[in-house]
N, C-alpha and C. Protein backbone atom coordinates (compact mmCIF):
# COMPACT_ATOMS: atom_id res chain seq x y z
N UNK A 1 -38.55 51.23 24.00
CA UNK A 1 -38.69 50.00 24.75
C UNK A 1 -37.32 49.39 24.97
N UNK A 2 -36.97 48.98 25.80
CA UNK A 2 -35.84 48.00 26.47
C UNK A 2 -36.09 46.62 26.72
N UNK A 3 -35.29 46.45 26.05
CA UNK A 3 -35.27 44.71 25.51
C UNK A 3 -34.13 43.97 26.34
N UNK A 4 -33.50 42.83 26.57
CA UNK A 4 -32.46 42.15 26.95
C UNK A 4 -31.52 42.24 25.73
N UNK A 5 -30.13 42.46 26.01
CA UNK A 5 -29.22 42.43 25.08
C UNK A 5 -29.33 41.62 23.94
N UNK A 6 -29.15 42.05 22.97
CA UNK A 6 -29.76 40.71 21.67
C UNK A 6 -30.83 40.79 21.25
N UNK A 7 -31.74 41.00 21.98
CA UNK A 7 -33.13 40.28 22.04
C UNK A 7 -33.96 41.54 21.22
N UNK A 8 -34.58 41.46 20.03
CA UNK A 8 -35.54 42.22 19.69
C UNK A 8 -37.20 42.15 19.99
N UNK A 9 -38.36 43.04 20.35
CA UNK A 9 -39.23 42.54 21.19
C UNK A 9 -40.19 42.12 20.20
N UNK A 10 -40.47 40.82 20.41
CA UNK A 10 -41.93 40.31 19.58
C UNK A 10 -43.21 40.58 20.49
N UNK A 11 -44.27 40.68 19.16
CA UNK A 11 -45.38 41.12 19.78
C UNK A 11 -46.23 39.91 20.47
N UNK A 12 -45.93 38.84 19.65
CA UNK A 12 -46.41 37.64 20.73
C UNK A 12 -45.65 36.29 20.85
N UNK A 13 -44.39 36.51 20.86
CA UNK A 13 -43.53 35.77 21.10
C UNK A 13 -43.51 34.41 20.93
N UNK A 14 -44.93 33.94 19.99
CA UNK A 14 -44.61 32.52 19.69
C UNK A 14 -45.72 32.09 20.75
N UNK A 15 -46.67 32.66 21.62
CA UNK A 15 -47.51 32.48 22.44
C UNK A 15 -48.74 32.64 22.31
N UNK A 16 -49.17 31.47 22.41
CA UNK A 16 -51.01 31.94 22.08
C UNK A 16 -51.54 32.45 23.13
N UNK A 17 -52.06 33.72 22.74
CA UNK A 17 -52.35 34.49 23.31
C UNK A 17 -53.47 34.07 24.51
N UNK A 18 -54.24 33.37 24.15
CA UNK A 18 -55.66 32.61 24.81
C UNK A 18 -55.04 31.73 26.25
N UNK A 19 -53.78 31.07 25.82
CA UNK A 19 -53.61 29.74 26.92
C UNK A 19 -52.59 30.83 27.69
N UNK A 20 -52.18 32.08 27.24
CA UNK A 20 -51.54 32.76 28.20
C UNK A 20 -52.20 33.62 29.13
N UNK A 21 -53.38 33.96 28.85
CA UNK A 21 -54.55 34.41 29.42
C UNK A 21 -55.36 33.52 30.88
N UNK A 22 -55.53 31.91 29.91
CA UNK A 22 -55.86 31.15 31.07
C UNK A 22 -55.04 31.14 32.08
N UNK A 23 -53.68 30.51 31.53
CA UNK A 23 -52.29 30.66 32.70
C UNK A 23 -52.56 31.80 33.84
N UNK A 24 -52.49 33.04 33.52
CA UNK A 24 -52.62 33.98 34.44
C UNK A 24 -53.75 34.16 35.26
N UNK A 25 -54.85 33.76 34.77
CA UNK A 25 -55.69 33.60 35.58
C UNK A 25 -55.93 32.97 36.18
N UNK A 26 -54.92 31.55 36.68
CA UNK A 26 -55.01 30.65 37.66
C UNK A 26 -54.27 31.39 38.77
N UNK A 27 -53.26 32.20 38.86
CA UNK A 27 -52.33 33.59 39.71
C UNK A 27 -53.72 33.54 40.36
N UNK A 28 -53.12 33.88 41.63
CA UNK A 28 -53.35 34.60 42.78
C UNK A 28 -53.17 35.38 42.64
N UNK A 29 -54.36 36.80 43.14
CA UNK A 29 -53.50 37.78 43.08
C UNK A 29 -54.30 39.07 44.10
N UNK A 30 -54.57 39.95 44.82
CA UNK A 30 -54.72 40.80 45.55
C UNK A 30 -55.88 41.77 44.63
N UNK A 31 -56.71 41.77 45.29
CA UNK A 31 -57.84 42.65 44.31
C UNK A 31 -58.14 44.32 44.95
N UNK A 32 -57.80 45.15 44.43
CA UNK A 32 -58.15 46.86 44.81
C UNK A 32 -58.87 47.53 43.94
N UNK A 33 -58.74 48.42 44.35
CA UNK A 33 -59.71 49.80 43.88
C UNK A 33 -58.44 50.52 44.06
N UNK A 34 -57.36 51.57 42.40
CA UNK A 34 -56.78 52.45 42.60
C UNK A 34 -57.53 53.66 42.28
N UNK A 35 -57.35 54.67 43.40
CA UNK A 35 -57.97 55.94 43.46
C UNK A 35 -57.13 56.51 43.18
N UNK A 36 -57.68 58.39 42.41
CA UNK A 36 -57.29 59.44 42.27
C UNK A 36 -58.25 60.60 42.57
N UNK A 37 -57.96 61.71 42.49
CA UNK A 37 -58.89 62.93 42.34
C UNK A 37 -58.22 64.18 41.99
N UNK A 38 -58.84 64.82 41.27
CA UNK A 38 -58.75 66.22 40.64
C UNK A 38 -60.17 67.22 40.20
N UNK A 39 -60.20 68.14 39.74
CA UNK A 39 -61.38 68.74 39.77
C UNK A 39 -62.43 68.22 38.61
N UNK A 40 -62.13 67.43 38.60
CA UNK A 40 -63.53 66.58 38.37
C UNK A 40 -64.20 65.49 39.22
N UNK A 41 -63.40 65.54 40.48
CA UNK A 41 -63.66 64.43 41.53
C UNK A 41 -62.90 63.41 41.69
N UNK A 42 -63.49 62.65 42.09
CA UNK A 42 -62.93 61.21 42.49
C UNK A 42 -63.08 60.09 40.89
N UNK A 43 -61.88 59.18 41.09
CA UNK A 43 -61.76 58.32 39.91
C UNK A 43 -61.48 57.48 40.67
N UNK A 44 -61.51 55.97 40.34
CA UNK A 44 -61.11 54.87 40.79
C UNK A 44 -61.29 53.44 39.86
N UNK A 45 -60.73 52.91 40.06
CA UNK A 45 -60.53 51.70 38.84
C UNK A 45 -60.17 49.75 39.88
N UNK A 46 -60.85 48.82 39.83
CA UNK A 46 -60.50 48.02 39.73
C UNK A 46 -59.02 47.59 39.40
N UNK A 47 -57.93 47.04 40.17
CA UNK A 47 -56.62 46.82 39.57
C UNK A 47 -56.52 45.16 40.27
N UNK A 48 -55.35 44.25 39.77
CA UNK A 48 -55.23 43.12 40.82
C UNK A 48 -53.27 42.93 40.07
N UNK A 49 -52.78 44.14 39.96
CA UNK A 49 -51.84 44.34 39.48
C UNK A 49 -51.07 44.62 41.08
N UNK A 50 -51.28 44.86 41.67
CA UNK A 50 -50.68 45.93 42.91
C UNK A 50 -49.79 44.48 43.49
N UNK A 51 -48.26 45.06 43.78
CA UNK A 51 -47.08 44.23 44.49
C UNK A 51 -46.45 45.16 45.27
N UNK A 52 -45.77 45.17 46.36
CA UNK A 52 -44.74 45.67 47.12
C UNK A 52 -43.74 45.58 45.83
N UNK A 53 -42.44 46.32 46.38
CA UNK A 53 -41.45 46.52 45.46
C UNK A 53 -40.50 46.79 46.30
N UNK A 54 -40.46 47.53 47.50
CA UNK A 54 -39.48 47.82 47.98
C UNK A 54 -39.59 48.43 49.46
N UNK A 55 -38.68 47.95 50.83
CA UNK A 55 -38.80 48.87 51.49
C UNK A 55 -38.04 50.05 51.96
N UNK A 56 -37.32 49.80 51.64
CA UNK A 56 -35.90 51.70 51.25
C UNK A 56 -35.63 51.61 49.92
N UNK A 57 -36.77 53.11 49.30
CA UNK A 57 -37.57 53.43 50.14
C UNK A 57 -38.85 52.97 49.93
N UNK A 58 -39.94 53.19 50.49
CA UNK A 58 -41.22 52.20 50.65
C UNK A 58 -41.69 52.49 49.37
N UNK A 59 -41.93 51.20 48.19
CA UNK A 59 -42.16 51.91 46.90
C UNK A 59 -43.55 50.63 47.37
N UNK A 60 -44.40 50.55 46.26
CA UNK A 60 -45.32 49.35 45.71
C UNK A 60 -45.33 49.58 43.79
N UNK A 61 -45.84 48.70 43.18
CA UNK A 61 -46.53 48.94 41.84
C UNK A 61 -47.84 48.30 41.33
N UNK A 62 -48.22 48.92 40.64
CA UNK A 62 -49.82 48.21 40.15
C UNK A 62 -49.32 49.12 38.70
N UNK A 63 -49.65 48.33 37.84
CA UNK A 63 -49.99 48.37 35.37
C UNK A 63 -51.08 48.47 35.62
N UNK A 64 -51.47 49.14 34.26
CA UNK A 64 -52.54 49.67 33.74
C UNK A 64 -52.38 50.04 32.25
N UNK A 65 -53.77 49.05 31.95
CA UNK A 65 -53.83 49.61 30.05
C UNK A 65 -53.14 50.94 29.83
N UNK A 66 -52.45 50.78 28.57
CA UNK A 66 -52.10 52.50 28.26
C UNK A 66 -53.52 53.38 28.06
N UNK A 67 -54.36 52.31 27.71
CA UNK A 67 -55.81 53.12 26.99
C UNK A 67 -56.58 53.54 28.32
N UNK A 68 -55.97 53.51 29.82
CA UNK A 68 -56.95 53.73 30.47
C UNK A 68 -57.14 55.06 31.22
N UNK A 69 -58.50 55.55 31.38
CA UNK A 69 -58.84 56.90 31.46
C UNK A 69 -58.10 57.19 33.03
N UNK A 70 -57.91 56.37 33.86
CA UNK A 70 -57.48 56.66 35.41
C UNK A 70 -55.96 56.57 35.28
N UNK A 71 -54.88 55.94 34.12
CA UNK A 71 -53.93 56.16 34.03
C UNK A 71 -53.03 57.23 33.45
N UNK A 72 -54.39 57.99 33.27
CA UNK A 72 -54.31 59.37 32.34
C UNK A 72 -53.69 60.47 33.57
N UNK A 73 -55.28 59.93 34.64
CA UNK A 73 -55.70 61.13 35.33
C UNK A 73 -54.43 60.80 36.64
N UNK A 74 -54.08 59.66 36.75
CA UNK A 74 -52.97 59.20 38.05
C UNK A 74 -51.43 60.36 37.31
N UNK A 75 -51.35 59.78 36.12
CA UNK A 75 -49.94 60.72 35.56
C UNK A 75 -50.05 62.22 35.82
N UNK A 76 -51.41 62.87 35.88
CA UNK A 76 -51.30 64.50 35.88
C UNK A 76 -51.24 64.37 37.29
N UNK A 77 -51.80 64.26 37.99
CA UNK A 77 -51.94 64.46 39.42
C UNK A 77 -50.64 64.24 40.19
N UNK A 78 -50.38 62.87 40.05
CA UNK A 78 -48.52 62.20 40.22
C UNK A 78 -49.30 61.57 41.91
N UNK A 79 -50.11 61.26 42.14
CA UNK A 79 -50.61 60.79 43.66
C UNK A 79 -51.85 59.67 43.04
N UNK A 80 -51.73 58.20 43.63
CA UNK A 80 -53.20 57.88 43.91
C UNK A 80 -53.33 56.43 45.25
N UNK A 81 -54.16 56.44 45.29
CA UNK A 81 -54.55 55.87 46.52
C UNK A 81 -55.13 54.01 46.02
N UNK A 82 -54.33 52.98 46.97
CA UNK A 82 -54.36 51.79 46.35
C UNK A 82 -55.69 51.18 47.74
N UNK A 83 -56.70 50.67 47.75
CA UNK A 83 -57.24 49.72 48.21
C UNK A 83 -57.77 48.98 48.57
N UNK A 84 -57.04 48.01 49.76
CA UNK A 84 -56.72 46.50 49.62
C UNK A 84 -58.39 46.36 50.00
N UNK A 85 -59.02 45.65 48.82
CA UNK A 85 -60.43 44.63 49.12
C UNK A 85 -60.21 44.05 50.06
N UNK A 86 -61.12 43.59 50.99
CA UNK A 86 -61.42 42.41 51.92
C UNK A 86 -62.30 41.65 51.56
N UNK A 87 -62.55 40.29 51.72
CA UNK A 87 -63.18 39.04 51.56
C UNK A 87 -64.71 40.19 51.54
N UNK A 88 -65.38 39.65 50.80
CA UNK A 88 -67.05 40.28 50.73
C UNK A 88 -67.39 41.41 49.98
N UNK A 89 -66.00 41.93 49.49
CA UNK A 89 -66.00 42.82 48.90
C UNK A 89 -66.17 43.08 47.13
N UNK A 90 -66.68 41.92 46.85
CA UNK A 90 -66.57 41.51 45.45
C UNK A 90 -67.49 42.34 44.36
N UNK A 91 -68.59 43.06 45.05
CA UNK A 91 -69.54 43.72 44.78
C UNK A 91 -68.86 45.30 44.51
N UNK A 92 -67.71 45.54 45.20
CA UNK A 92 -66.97 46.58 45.04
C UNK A 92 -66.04 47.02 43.79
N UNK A 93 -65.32 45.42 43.76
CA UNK A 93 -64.25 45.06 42.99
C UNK A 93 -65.22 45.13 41.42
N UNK A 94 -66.65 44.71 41.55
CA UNK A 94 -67.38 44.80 39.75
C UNK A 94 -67.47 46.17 39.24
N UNK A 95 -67.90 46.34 40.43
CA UNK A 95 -68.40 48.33 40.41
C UNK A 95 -67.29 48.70 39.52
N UNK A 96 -66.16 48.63 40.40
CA UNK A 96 -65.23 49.65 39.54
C UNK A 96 -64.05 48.75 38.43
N UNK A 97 -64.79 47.85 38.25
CA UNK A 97 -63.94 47.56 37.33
C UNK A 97 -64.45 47.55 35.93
N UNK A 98 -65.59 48.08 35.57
CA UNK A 98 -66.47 48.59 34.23
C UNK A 98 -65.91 49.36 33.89
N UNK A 99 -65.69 49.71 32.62
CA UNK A 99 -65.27 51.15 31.46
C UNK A 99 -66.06 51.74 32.03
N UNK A 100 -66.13 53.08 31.85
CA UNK A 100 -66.80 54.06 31.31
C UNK A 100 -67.44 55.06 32.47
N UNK A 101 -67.74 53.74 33.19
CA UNK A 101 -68.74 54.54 35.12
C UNK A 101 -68.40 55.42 35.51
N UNK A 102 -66.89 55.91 35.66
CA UNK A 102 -66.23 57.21 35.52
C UNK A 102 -66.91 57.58 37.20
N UNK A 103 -66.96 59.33 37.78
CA UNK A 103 -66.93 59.28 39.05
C UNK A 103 -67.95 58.51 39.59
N UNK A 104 -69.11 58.11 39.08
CA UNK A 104 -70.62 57.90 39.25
C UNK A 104 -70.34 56.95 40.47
N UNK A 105 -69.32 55.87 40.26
CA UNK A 105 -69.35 54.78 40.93
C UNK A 105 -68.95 55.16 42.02
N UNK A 106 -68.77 56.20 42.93
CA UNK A 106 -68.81 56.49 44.12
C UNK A 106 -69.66 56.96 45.08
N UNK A 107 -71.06 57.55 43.61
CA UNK A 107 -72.07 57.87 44.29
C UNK A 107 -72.75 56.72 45.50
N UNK A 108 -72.23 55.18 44.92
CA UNK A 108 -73.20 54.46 45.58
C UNK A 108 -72.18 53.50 46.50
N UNK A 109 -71.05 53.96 46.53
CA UNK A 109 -70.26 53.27 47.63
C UNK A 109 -69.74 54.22 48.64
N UNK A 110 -69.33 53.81 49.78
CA UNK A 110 -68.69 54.85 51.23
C UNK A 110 -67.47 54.90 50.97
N UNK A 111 -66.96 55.77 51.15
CA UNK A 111 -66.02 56.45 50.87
C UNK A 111 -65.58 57.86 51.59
N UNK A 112 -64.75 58.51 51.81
CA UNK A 112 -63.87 59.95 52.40
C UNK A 112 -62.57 60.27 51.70
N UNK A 113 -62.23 61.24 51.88
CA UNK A 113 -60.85 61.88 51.05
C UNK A 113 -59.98 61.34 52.71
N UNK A 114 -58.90 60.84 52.08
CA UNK A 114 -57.77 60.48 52.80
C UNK A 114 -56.58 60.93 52.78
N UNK A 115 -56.14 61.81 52.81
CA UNK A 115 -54.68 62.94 52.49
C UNK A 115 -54.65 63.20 51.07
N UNK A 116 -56.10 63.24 50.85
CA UNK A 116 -56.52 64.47 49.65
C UNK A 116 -57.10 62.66 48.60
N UNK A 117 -56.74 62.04 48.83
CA UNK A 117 -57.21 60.97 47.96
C UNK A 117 -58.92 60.20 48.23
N UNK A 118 -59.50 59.91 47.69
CA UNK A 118 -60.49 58.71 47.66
C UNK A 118 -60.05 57.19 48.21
N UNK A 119 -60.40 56.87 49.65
CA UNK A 119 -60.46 56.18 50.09
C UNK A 119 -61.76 55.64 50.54
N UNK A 120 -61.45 53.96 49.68
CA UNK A 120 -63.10 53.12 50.09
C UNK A 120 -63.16 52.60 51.64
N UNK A 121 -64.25 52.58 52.10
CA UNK A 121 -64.53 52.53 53.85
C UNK A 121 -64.80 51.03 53.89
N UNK A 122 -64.33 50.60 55.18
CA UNK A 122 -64.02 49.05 55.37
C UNK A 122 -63.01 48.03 54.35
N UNK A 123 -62.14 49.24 53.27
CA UNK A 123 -61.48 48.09 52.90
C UNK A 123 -60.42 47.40 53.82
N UNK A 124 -59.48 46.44 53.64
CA UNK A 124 -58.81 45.53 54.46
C UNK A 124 -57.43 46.56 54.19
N UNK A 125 -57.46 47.52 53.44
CA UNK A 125 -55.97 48.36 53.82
C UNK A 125 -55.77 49.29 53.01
N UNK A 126 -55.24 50.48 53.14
CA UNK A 126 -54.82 51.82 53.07
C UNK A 126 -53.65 51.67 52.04
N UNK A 127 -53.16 52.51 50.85
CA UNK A 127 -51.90 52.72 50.90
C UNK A 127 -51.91 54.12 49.97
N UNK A 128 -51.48 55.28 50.35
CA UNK A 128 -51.60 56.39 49.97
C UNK A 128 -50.13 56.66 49.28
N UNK A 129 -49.99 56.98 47.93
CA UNK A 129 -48.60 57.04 47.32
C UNK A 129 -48.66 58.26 46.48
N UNK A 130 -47.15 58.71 45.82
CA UNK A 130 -46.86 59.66 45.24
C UNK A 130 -46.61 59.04 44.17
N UNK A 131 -46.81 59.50 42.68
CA UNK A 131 -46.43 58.88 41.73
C UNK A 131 -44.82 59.14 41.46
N UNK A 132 -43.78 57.72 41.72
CA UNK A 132 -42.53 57.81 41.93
C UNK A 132 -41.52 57.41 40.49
N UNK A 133 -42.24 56.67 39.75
CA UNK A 133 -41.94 56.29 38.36
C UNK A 133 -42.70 55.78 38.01
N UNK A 134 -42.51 55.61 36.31
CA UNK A 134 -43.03 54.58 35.68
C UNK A 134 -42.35 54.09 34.34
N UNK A 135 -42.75 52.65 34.45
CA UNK A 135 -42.10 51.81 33.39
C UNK A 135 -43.12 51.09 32.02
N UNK A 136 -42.50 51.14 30.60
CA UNK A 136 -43.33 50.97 29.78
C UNK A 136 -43.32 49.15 29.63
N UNK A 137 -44.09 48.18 29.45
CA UNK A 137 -44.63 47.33 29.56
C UNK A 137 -45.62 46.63 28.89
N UNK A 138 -44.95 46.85 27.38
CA UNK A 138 -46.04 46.15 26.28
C UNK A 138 -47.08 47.32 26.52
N UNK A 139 -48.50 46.24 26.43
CA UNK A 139 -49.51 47.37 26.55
C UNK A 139 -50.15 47.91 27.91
N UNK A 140 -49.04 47.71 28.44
CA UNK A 140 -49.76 48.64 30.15
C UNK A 140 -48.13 49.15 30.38
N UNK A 141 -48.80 49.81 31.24
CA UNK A 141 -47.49 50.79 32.20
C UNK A 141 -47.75 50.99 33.50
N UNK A 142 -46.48 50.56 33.95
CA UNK A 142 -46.47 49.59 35.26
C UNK A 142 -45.56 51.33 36.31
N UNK A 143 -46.57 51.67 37.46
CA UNK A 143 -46.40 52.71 37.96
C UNK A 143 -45.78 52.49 39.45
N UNK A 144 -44.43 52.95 39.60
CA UNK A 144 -44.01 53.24 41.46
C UNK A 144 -44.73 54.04 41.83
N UNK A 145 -45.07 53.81 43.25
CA UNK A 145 -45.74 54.52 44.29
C UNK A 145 -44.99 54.86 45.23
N UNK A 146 -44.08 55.99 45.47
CA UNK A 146 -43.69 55.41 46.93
C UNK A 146 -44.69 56.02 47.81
N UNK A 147 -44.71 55.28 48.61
CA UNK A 147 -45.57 55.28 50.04
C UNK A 147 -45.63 56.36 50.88
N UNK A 148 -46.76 57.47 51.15
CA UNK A 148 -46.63 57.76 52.04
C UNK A 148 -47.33 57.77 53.27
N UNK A 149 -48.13 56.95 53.26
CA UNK A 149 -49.75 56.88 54.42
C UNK A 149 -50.21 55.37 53.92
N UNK A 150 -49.82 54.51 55.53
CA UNK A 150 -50.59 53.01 55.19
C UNK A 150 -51.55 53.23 56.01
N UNK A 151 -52.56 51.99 56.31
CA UNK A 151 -53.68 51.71 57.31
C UNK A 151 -53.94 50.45 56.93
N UNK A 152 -53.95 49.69 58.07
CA UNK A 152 -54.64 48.22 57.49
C UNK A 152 -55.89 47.66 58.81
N UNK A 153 -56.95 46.78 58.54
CA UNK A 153 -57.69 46.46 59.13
C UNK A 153 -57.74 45.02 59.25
N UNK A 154 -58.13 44.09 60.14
CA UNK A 154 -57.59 43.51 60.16
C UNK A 154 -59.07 42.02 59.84
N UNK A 155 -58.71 42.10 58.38
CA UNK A 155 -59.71 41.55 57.34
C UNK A 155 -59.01 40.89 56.29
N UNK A 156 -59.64 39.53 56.18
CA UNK A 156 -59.19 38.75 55.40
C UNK A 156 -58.91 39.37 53.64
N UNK A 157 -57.73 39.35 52.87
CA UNK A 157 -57.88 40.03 52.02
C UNK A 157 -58.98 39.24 50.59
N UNK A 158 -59.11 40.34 50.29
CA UNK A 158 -60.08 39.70 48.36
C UNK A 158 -58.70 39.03 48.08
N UNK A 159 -59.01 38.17 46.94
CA UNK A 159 -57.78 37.68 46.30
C UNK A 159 -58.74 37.42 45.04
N UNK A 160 -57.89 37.16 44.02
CA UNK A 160 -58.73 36.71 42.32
C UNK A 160 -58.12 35.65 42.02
N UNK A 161 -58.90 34.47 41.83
CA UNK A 161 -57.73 33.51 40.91
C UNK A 161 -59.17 32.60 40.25
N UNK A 162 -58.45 32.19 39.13
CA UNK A 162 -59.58 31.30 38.62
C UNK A 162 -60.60 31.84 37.92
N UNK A 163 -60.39 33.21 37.58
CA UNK A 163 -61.42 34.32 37.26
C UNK A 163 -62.66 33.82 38.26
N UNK A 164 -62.24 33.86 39.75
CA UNK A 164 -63.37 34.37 40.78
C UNK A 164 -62.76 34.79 41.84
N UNK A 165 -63.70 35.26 42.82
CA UNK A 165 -62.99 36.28 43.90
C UNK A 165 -63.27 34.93 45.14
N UNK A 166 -62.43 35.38 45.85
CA UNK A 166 -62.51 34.39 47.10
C UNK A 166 -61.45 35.18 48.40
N UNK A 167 -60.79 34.49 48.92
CA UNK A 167 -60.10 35.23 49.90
C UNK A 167 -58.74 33.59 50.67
N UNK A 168 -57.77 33.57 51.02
CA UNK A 168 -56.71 32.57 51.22
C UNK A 168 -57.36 31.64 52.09
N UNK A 169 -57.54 30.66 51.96
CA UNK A 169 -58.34 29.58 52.59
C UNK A 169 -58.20 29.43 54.33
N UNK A 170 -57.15 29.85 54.53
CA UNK A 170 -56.69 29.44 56.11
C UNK A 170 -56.66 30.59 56.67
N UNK A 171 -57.11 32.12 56.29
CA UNK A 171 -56.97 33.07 56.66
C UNK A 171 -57.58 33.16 57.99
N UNK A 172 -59.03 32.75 58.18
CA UNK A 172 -59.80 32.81 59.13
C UNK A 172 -59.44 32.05 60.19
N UNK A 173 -58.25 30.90 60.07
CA UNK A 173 -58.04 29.84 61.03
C UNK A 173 -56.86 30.63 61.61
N UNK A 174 -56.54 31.47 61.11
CA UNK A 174 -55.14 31.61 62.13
C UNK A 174 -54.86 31.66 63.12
N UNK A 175 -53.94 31.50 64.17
CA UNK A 175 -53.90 30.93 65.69
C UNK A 175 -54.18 32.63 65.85
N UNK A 176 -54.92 32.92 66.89
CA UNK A 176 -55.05 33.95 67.34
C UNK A 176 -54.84 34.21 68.93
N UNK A 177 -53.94 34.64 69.77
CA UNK A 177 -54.02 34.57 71.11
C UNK A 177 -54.58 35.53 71.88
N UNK A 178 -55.57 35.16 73.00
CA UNK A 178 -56.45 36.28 73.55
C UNK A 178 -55.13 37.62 74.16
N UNK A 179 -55.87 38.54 74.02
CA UNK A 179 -54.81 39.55 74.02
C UNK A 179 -54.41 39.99 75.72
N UNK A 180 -54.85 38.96 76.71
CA UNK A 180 -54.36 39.05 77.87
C UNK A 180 -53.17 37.97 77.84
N UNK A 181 -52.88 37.43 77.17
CA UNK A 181 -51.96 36.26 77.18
C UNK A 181 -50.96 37.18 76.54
N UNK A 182 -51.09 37.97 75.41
CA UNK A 182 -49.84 38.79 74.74
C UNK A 182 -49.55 40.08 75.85
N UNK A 183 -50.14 40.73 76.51
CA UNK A 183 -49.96 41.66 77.63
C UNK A 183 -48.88 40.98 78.47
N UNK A 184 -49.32 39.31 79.13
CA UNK A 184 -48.28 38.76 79.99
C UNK A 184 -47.11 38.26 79.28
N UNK A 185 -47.22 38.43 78.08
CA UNK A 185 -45.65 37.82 77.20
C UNK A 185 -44.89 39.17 77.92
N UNK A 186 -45.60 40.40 77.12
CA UNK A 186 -44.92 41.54 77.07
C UNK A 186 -44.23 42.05 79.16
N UNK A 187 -45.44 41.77 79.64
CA UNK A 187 -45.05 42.13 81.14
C UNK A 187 -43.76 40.95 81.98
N UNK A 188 -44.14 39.59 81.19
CA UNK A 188 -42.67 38.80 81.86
C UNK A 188 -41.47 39.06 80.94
N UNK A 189 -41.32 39.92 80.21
CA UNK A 189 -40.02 40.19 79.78
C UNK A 189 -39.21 41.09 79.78
């Protein structure tokens, strides 16, 4: 483990563990489904870990328990597939975020292989990655993706905060211009 100069790592730093729990769960934060597959099928897990990181070159990251069975199966493979919930999708986000359901939970959701990965149908976005690093992180380990296959739809995203699902309040209001008005931007210039 790597610490800051000086600094030796405590296991709970003087922090109750409980009010650091609430804290984080007032975060905003982006709710997915990370996929994998190997010959036992398709795996997928609930995450709300997933951030951009970089764009040269196009990395993202999403942590995961060390104890978890899809962070097992993401390390052998070195590929998995991140995604993005859309608003309504909350029924998706429970599914796979249970221990144990293992491939089952695909029997009853839509889904296709997407450049060899498990991709869920109608989510609000695509992001297909190679496993590019990873960093150790207390008790999760926090994985680069770099990017190689996006898709996005154009759907309000899931978000989690408050331990409930909802989606950014003003998402639906956004100025939208009829797309003959953006044709004549593009043709008077």
């Amino acid at each position: 483990m790597t610490t800051a100069p000086g600094r030796e790592p405590t296991v709970s730093a003087g922090i109750d563990p409980k009010n650091f729990r609430d804290l984080m769960s007032r975060v905003c934060a982006p709710v997915t489904i990370v996929t994998t597959a190997d010959d036992d099928g398709p795996h997928g897990a609930t995450a709300s870990s997933f951030a951009a990181l970089s764009q040269d070159p196009p990395l993202i990251t999403v942590a995961f328990d060390r104890r978890s069975a899809l962070l097992q199966r993401i390390r052998s493979s070195g590929r998995f597939g991140i995604n993005l919930l859309g608003h309504g999708q909350d029924d998706l986000a429970m599914a796979f975020a249970s221990r144990g359901a293992g491939a089952e939970r695909f029997n009853s959701t839509s889904w296709h292989h997407d450049t060899g990965l498990p991709r869920i149908d109608g989510a609000a976005g695509w992001v297909a990655c190679e496993l590019y690093d990873t960093v150790e992180g207390g008790d999760h380990l926090l994985l680069f993706g770099l990017v190689t296959r996006v898709s996005k739809a154009e759907l309000p995203p899931l978000v989690y905060a408050h331990r409930t699902f909802g989606t950014h309040s003003r998402y639906a209001e956004r100025p939208r211009r009829p797309i003959i008005d953006q044709i004549a931007a593009c043709a008077s210039s």
